[in-house]
Protein backbone atom coordinates (compact mmCIF):
# COMPACT_ATOMS: atom_id res chain seq x y z
CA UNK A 1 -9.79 7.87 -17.21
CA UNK A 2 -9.83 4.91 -14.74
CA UNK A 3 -10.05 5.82 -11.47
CA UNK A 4 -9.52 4.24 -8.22
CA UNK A 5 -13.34 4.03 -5.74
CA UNK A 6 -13.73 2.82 -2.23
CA UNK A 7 -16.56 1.02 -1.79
CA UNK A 8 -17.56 0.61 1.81
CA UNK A 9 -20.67 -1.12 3.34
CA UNK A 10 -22.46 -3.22 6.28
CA UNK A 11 -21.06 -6.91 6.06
CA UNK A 12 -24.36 -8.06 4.97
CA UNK A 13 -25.31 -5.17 2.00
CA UNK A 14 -26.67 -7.39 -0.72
CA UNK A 15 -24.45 -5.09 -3.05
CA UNK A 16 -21.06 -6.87 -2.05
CA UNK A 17 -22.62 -10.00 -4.02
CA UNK A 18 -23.35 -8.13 -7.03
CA UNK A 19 -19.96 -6.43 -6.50
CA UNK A 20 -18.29 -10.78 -6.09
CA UNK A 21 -20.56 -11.41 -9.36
CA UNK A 22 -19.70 -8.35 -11.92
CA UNK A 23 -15.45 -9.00 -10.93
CA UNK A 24 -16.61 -12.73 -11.58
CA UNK A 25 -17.94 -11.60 -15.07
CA UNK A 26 -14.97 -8.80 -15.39
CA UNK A 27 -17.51 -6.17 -15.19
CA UNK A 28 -15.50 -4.25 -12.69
CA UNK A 29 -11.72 -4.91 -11.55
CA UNK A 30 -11.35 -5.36 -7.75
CA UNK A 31 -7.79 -4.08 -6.64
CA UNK A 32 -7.43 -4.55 -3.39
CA UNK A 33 -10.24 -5.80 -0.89
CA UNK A 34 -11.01 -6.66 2.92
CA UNK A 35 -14.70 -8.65 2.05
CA UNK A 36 -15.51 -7.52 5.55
CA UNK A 37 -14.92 -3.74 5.57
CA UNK A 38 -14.68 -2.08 1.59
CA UNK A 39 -13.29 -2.93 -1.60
CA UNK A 40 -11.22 -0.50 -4.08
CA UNK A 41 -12.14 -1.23 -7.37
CA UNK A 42 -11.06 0.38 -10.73
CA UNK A 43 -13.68 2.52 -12.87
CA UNK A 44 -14.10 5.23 -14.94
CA UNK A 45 -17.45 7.11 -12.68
CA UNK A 46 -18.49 6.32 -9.33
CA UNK A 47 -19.15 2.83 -8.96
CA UNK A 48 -23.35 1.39 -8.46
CA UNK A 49 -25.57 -0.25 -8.50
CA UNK A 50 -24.27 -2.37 -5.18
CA UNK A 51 -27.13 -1.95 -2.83
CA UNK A 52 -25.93 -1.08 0.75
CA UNK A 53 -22.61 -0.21 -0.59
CA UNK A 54 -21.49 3.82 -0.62
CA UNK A 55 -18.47 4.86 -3.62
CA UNK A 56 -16.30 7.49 -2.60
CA UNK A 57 -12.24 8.82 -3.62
CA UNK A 58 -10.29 6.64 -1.34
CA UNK A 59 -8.71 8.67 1.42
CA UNK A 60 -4.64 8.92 1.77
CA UNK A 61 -3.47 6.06 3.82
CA UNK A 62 -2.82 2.38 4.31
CA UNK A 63 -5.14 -0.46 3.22
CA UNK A 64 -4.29 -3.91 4.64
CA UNK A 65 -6.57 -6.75 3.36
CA UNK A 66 -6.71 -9.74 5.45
CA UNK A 67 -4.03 -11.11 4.48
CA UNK A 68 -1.58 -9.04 5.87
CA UNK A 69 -1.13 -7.37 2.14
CA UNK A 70 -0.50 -3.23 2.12
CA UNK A 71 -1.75 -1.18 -0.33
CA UNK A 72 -0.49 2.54 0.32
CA UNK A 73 -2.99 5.36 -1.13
CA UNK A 74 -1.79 9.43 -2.18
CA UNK A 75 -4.36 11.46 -4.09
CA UNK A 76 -5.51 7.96 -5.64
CA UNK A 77 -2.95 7.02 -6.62
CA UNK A 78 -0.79 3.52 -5.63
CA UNK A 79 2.72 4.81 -4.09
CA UNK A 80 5.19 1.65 -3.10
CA UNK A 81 5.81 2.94 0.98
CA UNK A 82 4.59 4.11 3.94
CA UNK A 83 7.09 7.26 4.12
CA UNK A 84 5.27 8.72 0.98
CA UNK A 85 1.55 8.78 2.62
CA UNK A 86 3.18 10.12 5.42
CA UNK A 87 5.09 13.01 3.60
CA UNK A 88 2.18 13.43 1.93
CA UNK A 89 -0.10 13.91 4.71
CA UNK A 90 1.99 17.05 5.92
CA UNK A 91 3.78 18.99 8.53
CA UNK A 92 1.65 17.02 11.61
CA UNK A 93 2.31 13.49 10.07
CA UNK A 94 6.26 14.27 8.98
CA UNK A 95 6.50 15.52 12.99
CA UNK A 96 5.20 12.51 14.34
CA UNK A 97 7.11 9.96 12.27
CA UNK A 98 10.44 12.27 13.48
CA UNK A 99 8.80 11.10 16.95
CA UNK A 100 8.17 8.11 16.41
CA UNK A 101 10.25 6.61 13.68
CA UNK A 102 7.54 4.32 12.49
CA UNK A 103 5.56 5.27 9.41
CA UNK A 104 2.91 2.42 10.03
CA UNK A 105 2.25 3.38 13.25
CA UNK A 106 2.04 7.00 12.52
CA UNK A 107 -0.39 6.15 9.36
CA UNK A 108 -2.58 3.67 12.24
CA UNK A 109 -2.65 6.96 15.30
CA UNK A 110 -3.75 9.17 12.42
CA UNK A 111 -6.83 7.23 11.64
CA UNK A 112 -5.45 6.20 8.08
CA UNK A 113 -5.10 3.01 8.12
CA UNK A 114 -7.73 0.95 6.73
């Protein structure tokens, strides 16, 4: 079963140009990316092979790629809003959006968004 990966590493890991070169030759499907921080990519097992780069399950939360584009994350899985990571993320999170009304910045003082 496809799975979604977050691949993190040091801006100049020699794996993030074998990681640009394998989604160049469809070897691996890039979903969302900031080129300066991680990538999520789609595969069945733990991506590698990308020297430098570290695969791991992609934490609940809020990836925002460069251009301002949000992808929101729950169990790795692609929900469409903010208010479901944050329901998701429990008691603490649900108490703090009652606070402060605004499920981005709720998602960015819990360290979740990416």
């Amino acid at each position: 079963m496809v799975k979604l990966w977050l691949l993190r590493g040091d801006l100049d890991a020699p794996g993030w140009n074998v990681l640009r070169a394998d989604y160049k030759d469809k070897k691996i499907e890039i979903v969302h990316l900031d080129p300066k921080v991680w990538a999520i990519v789609e595969q069945d097992e733990p991506p590698s092979g990308y020297d430098g780069l570290t695969a791991t399950e992609p934490p609940d939360g809020l990836y925002l790629d460069p251009n301002g584009s949000p992808m929101y994350l729950v169990g790795g899985a692609v929900v469409k809003r903010a208010e479901d990571v944050v329901k998701a993320l429990g008691a603490e999170a649900r108490a703090m959006l009652e606070r402060l009304g605004d499920p981005h910045t709720v998602l960015e003082r819990l360290g979740r968004s990416f």
